[in-house]
Protein backbone atom coordinates (compact mmCIF):
# COMPACT_ATOMS: atom_id res chain seq x y z
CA UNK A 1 35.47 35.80 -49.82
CA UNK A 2 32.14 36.74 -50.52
CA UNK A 3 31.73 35.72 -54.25
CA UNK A 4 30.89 38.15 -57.03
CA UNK A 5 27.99 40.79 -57.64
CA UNK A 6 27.06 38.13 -60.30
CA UNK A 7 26.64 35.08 -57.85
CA UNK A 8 24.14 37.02 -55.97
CA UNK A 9 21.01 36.09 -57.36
CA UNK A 10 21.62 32.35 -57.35
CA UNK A 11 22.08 32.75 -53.49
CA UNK A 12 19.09 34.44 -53.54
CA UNK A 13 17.02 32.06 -55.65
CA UNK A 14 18.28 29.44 -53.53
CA UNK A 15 17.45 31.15 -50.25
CA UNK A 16 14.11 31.86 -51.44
CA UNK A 17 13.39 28.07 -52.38
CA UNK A 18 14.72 27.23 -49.16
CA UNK A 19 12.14 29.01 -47.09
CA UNK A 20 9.18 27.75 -49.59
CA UNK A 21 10.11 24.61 -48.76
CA UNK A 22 10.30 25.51 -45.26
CA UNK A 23 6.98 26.82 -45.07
CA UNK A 24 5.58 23.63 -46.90
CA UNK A 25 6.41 21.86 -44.49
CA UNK A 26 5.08 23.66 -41.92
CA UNK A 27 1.64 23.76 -43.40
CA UNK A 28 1.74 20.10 -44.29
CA UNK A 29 2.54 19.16 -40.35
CA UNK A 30 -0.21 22.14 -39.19
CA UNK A 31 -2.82 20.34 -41.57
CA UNK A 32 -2.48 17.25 -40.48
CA UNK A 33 -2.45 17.85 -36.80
CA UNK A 34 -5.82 20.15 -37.66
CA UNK A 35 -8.18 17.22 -36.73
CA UNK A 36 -6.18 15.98 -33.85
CA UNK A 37 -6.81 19.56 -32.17
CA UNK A 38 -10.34 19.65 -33.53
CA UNK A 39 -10.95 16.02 -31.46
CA UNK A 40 -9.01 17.27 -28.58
CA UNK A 41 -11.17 20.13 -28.48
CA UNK A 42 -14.49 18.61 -28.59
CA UNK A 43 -16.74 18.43 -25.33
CA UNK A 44 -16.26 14.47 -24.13
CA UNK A 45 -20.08 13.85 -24.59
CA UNK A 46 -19.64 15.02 -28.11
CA UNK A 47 -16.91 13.35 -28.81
CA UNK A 48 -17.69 9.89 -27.11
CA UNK A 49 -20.93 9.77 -29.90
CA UNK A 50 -18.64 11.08 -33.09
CA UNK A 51 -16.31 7.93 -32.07
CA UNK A 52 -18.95 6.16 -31.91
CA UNK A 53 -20.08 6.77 -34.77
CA UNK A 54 -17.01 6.49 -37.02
CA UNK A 55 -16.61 3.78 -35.22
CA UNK A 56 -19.71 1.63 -36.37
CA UNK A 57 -18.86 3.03 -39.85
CA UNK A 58 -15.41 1.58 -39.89
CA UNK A 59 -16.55 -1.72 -38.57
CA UNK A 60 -19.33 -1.98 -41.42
CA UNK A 61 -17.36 -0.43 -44.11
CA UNK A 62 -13.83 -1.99 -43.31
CA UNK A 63 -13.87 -4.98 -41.03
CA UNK A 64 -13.64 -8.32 -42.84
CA UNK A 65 -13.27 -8.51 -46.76
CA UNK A 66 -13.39 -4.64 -47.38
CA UNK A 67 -13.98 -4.16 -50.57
CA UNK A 68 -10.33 -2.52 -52.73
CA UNK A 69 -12.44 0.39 -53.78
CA UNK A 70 -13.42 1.17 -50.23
CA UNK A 71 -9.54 0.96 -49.04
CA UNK A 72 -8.85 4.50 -49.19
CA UNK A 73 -11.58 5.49 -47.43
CA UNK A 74 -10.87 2.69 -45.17
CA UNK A 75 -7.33 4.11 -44.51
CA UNK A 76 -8.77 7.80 -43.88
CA UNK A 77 -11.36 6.69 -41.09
CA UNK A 78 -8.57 4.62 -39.42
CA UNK A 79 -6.51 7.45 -39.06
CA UNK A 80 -9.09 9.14 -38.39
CA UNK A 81 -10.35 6.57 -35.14
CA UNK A 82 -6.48 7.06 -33.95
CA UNK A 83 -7.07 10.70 -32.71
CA UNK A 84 -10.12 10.01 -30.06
CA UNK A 85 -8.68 8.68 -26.97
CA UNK A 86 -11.72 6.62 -26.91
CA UNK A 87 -9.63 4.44 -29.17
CA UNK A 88 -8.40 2.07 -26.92
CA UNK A 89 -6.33 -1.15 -26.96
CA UNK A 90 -8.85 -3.01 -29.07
CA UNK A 91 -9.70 -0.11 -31.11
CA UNK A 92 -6.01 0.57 -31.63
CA UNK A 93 -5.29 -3.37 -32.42
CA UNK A 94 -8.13 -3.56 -35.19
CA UNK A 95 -7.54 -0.02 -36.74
CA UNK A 96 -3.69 -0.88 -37.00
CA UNK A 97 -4.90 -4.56 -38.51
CA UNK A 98 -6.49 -2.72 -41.57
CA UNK A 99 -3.51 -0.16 -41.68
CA UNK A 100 -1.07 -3.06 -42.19
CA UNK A 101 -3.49 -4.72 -44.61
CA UNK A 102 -3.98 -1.67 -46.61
CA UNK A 103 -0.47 -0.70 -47.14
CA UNK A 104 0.50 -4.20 -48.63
């Protein structure tokens, strides 16, 4: 049984938040892989020197006793770091160091 002319637009209300949430989602996941393709495309040369970069501002801004105002922005440029390949096994262990110590 198909329900009544009267259930209709409930279905219909609840179809229509369905696919809103739907398509959230799917710009939330597009956004946040944005920079990962932006990296990805980058010629290496360029790319090597923006790691570097970030880099040397992480370890200035964030390495030791960063300061709680700065944790944030900390936490953004880790990320960040964790889409260049560049970021290797050290890169990876300190990055994840300040991750861990900025979600407590």
């Amino acid at each position: 049984m198909e329900g009544t002319p009267q259930d209709w637009p409930w279905q219909r209300l609840l179809l229509i938040g369905i696919l809103l949430v739907a398509l959230l989602l799917v710009l939330i996941t597009w956004g946040a892989l944005s920079e990962r393709r932006a990296v990805e495309r980058m010629a290496p040369q360029e790319r090597a020197l923006l790691f570097q970069q970030t880099w040397k501002g992480f370890e200035l801004l964030c390495q030791g006793q960063a300061d709680p105002g700065l944790v944030s922005r900390c936490g953004d440029q880790a990320r960040f770091l964790k889409e260049f390949p560049e970021c290797q096994e050290d890169c990876r262990q300190q990055v994840d160091s300040f991750s861990n110590r900025a979600s407590r």
